[in-house]
Protein backbone atom coordinates (compact mmCIF):
# COMPACT_ATOMS: atom_id res chain seq x y z
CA UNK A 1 42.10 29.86 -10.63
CA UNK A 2 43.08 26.78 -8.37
CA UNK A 3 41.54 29.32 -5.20
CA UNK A 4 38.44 29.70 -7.53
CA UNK A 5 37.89 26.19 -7.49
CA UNK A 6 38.92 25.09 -4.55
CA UNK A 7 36.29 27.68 -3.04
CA UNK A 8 33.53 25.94 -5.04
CA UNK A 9 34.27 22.73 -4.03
CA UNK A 10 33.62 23.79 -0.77
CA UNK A 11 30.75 25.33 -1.64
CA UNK A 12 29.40 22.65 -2.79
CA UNK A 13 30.21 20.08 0.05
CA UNK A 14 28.87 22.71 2.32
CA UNK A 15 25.36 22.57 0.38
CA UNK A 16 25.10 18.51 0.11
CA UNK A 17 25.71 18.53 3.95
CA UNK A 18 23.25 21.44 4.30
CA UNK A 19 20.90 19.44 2.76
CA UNK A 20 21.44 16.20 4.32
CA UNK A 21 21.42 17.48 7.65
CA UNK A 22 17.91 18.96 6.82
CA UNK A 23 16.64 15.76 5.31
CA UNK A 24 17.64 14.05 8.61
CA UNK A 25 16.45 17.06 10.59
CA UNK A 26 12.64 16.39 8.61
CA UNK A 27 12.67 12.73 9.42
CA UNK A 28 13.23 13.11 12.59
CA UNK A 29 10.76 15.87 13.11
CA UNK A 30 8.36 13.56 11.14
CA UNK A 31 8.86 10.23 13.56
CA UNK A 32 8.49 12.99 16.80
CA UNK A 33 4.99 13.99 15.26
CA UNK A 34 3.95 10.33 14.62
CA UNK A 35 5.00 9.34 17.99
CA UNK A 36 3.21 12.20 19.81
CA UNK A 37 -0.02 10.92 18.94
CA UNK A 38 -1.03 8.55 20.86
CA UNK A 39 -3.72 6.79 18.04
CA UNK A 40 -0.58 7.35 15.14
CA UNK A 41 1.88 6.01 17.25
CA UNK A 42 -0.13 2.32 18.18
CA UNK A 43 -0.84 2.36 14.15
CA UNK A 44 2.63 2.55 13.62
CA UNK A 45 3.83 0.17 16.23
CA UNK A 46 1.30 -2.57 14.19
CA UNK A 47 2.66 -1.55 10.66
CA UNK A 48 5.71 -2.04 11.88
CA UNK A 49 4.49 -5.55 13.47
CA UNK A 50 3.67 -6.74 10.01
CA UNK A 51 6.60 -4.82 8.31
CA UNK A 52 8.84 -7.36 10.44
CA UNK A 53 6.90 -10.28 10.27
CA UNK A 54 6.54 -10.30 6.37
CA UNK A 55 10.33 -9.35 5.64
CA UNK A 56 12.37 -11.64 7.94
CA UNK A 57 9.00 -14.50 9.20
CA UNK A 58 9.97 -16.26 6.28
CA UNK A 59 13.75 -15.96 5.87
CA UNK A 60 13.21 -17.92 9.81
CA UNK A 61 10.21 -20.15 8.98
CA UNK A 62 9.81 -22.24 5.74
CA UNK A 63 6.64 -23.47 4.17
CA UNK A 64 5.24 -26.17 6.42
CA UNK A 65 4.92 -29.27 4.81
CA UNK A 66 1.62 -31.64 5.18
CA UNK A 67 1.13 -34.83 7.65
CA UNK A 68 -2.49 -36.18 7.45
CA UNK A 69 -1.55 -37.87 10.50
CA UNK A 70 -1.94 -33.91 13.01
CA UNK A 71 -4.48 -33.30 10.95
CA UNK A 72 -6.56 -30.18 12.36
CA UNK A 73 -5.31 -30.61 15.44
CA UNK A 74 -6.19 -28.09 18.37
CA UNK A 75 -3.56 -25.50 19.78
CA UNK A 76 -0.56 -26.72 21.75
CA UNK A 77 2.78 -26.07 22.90
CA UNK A 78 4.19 -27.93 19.75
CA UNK A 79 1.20 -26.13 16.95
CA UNK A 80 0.25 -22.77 19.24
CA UNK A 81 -2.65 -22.19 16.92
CA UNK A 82 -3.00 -25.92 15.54
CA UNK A 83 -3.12 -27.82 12.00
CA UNK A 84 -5.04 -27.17 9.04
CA UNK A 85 -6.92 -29.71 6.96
CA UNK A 86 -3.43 -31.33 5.89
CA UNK A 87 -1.70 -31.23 9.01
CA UNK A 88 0.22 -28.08 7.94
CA UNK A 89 1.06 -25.42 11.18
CA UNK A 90 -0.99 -22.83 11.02
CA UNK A 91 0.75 -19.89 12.65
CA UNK A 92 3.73 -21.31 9.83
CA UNK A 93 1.20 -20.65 7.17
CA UNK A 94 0.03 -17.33 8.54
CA UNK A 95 3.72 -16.03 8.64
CA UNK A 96 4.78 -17.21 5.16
CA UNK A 97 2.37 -16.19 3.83
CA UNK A 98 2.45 -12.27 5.49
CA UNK A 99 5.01 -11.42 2.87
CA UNK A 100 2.37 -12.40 -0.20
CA UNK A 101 -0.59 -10.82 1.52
CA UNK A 102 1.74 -7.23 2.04
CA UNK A 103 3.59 -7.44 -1.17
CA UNK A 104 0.19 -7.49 -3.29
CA UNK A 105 -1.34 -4.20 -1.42
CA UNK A 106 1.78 -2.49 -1.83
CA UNK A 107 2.12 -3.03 -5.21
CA UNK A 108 -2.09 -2.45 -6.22
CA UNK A 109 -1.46 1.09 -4.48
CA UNK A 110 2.40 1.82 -6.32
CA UNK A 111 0.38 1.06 -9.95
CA UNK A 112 -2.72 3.09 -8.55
CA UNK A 113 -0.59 6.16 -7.17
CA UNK A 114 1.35 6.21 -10.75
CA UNK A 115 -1.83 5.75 -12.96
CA UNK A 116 -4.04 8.73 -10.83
CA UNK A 117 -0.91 10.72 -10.57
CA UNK A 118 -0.13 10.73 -14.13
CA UNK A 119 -3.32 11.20 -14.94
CA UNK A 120 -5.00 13.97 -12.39
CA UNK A 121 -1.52 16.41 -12.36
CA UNK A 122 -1.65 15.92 -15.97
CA UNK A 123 -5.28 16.78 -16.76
CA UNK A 124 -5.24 19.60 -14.12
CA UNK A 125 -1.89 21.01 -15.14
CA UNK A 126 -2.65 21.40 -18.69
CA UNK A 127 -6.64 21.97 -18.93
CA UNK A 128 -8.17 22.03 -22.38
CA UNK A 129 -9.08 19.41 -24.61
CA UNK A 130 -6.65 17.05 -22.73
CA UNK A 131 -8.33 17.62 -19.50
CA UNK A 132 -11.97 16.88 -20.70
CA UNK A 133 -10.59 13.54 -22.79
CA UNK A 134 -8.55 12.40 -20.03
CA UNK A 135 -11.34 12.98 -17.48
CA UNK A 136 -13.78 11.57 -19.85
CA UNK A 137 -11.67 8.06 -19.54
CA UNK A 138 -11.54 8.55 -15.53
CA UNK A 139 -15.76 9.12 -15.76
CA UNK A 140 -15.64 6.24 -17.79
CA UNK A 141 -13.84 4.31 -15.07
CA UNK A 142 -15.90 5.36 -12.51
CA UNK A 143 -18.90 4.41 -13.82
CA UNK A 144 -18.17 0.54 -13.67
CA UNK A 145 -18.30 -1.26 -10.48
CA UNK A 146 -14.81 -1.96 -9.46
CA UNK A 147 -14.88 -5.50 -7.49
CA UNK A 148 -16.98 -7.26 -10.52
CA UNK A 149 -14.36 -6.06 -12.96
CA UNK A 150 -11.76 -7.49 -11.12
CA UNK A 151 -13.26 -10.58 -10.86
CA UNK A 152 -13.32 -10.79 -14.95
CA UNK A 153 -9.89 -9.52 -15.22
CA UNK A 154 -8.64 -12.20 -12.93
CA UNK A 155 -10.08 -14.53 -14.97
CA UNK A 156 -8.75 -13.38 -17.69
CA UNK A 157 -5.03 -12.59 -16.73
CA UNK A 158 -3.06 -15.45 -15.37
CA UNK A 159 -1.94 -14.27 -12.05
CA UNK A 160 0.24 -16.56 -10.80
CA UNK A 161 3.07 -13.54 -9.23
CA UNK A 162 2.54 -10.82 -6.62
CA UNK A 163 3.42 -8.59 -9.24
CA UNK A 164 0.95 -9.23 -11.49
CA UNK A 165 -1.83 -9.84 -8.72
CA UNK A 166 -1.14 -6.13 -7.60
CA UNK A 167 -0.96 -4.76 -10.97
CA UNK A 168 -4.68 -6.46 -11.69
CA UNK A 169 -6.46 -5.06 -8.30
CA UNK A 170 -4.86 -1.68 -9.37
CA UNK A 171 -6.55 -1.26 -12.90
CA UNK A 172 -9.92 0.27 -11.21
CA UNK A 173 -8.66 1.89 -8.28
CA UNK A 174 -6.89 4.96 -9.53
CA UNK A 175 -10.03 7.10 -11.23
CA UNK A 176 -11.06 8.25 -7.36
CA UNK A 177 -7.69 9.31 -6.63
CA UNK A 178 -7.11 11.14 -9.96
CA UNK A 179 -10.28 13.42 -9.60
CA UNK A 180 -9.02 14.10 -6.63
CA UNK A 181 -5.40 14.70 -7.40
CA UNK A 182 -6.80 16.74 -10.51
CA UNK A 183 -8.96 19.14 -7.84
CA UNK A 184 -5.92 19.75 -5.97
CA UNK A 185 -3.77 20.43 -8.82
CA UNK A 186 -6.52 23.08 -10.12
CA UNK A 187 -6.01 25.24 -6.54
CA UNK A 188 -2.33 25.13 -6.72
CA UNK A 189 -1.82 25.83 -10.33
CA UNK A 190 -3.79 29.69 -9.28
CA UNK A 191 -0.58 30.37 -6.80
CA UNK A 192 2.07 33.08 -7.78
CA UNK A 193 4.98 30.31 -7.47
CA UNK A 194 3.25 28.27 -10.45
CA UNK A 195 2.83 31.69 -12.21
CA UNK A 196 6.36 32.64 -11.61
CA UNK A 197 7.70 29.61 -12.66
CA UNK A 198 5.60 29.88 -15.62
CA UNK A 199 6.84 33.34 -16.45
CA UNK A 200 10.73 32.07 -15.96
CA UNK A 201 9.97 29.30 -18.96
CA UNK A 202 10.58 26.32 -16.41
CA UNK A 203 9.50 23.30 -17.70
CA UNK A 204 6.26 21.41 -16.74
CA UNK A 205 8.24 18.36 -16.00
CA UNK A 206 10.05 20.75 -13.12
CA UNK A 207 6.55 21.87 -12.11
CA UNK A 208 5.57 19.07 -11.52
CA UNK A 209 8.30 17.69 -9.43
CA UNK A 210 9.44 20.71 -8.03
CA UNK A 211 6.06 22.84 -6.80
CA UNK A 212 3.09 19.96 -7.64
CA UNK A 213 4.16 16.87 -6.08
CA UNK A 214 5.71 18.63 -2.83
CA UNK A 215 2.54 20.01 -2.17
CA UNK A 216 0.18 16.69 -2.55
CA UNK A 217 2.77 14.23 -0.91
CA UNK A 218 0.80 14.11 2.44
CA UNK A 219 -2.46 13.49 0.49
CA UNK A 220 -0.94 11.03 -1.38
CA UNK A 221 0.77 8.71 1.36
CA UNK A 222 -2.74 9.24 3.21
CA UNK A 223 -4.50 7.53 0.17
CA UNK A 224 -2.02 5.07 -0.57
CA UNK A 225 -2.22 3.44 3.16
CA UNK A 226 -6.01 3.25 1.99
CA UNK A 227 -5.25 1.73 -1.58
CA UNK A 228 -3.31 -1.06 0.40
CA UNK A 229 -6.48 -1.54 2.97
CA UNK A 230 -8.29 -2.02 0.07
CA UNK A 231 -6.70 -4.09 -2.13
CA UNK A 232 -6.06 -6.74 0.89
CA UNK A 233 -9.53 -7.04 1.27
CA UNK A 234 -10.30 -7.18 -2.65
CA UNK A 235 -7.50 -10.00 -2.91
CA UNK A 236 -8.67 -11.70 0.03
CA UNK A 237 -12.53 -11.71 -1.32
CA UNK A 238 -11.11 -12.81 -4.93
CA UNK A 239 -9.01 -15.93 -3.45
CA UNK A 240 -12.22 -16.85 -1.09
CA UNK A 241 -14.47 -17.16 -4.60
CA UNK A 242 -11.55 -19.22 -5.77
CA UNK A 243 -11.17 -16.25 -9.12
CA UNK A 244 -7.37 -16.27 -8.30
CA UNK A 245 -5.42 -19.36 -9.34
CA UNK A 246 -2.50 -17.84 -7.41
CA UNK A 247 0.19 -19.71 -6.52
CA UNK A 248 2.15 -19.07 -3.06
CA UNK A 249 1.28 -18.49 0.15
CA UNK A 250 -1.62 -16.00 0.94
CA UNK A 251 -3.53 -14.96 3.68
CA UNK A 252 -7.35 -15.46 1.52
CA UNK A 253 -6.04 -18.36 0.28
CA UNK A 254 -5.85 -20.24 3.84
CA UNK A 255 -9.56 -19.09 3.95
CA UNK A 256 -10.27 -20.15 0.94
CA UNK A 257 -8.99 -23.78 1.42
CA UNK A 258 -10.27 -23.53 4.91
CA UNK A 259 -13.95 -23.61 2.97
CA UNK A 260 -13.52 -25.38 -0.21
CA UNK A 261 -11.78 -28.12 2.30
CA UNK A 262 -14.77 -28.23 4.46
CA UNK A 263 -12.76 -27.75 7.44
CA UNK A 264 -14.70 -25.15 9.36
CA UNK A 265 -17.69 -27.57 9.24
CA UNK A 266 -15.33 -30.22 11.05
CA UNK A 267 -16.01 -28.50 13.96
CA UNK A 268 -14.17 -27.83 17.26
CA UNK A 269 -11.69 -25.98 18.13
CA UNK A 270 -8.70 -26.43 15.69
CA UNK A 271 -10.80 -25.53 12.39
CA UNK A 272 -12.03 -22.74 13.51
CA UNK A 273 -8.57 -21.30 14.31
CA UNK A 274 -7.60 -21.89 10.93
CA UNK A 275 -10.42 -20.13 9.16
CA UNK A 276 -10.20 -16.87 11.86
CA UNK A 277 -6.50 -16.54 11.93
CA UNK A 278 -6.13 -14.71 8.82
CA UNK A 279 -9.11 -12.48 9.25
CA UNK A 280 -7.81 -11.59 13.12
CA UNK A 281 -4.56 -10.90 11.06
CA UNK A 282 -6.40 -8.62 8.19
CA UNK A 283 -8.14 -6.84 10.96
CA UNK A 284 -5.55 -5.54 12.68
CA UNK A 285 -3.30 -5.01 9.56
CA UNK A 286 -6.42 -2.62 8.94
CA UNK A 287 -6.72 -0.61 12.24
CA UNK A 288 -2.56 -0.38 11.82
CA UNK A 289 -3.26 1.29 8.71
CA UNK A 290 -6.45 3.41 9.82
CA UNK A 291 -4.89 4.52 13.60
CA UNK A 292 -1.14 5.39 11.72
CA UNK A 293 -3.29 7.31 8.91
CA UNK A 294 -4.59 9.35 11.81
CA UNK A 295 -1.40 11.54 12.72
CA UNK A 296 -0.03 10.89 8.69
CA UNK A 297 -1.58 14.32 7.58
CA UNK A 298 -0.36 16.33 10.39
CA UNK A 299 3.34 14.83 10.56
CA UNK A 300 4.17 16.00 6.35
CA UNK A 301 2.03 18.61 6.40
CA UNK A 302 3.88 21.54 8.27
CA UNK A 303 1.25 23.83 8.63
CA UNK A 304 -0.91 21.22 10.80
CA UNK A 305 1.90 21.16 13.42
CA UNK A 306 1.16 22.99 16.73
């Protein structure tokens, strides 16, 4: 008896190394595919860029506070890319404020993967009358231009968190994504594992996890690097209109008091800085994501590797 169990206790330590050593073995496989391609590996290399700047920029650099007296100020060794209307540092701004402008996507595409998730495995997974209702709602959806809605429900909702700001850009961005999940779901529910599984009385919870998700996770991660693209650029065009009253530190919020403050019509050098620093930041925050998306497919989808 004590043999018996010592046996599977070793059995069992064998199989959580076994599959530690292969989880290690697919993340390293999956860093050597990114870093092969030469387009995935410069996307990275920026992600990363930003990745750095947002988590530890403002743990070094705290919010900079006003003199009137350096007020829009040209660069120099003391401000490298000058002073804003109030005298504030710039480059301090566009630092602190990294961490609100990335924390916002991420969170519009986390609600945005749940909501089309849920939704498209669901509806494609179970067909019938729940399929037709719950695409009827995703039609529905659809049909309603998604950058005027948000400006109403920004109105509406006090946003005054990231939280809250990504949950409110994420409301009309998941019925694409959920079709499209849905379609995929429809082709992989046909194959004899699904059927099998079906047959053995596993549950569609296990599906779901087990055969469903494995299957759609490089799709996915493709179209959640494009939720986050998106959602900057929808936050950035809502805090420019002056929709948002967020409060903190945010990338389309230094353009939008580098307009409402009439600084760019100052002129010369130092205003102009201010107003084309963030969108020189949102630019390449964008070709990051679009040049890393690039090799994203091939590197968790096995059966695109050479």
């Amino acid at each position: 008896m004590v043999n018996e169990i010592k046996t599977n206790k070793r059995s069992t330590i064998i199989a959580s190394c076994s599959k530690e050593g292969s989880f290690l073995n697919s993340l390293k496989e999956f860093f050597q595919v990114i870093w092969r391609n030469k387009m995935a590996r410069v996307g990275f290399i920026i992600l990363i860029f930003f990745l750095i700047l947002s988590i530890f920029g403002p743990m070094i650099i705290s919010d900079p506070k006003s003199n009137y007296l350096n007020r829009l100020k040209a660069p120099s060794a003391e401000n490298w890319l000058g002073t804003d209307y109030a005298g504030r540092d710039i480059l301090s701004q566009f630092i602190v404020g990294s961490r609100s402008v990335l924390l916002v996507a991420f969170y519009a595409a986390l609600f945005a993967i749940v909501f089309a998730c849920a939704i498209g495995i669901f509806s494609g997974l179970v067909g019938g009358k729940t399929d037709e209702f719950l695409m009827m709602i995703t039609n529905i959806v659809l049909t309603m231009p998604s950058f005027p809605v948000t400006m109403v429900l920004s109105m509406v909702i006090n946003v005054n968190n990231d939280l809250l700001f990504g949950l409110v850009l994420s409301l009309w961005s998941w019925a694409g994504l959920a079709k499209a999940i849905r379609s995929q779901v429809l082709v992989i529910r046909q194959k004899d594992f699904i059927e099998v599984s079906r047959v053995m009385g596993i549950s569609n919870f296990n599906i779901i996890v087990k055969d469903i998700i494995p299957n759609i996770t490089s799709f996915i991660a493709i179209n959640f690097i494009a939720i986050m693209k998106g959602a900057i650029i929808t936050s950035v065009g809502l805090m420019v209109l002056g929709l948002v009253p967020f409060q903190g530190s945010h990338w389309g919020m230094m353009m939008q008091m580098a307009m409402s403050q009439s600084a760019v019509l100052y002129g010369g050098v130092g205003p102009i800085v201010y107003f084309l620093t963030p969108i020189m930041g949102i630019l390449f925050f964008q070709l990051g994501c679009y040049l890393f998306a690039n090799g994203l497919d091939e590197a968790m989808n096995p059966r695109l590797r050479k």
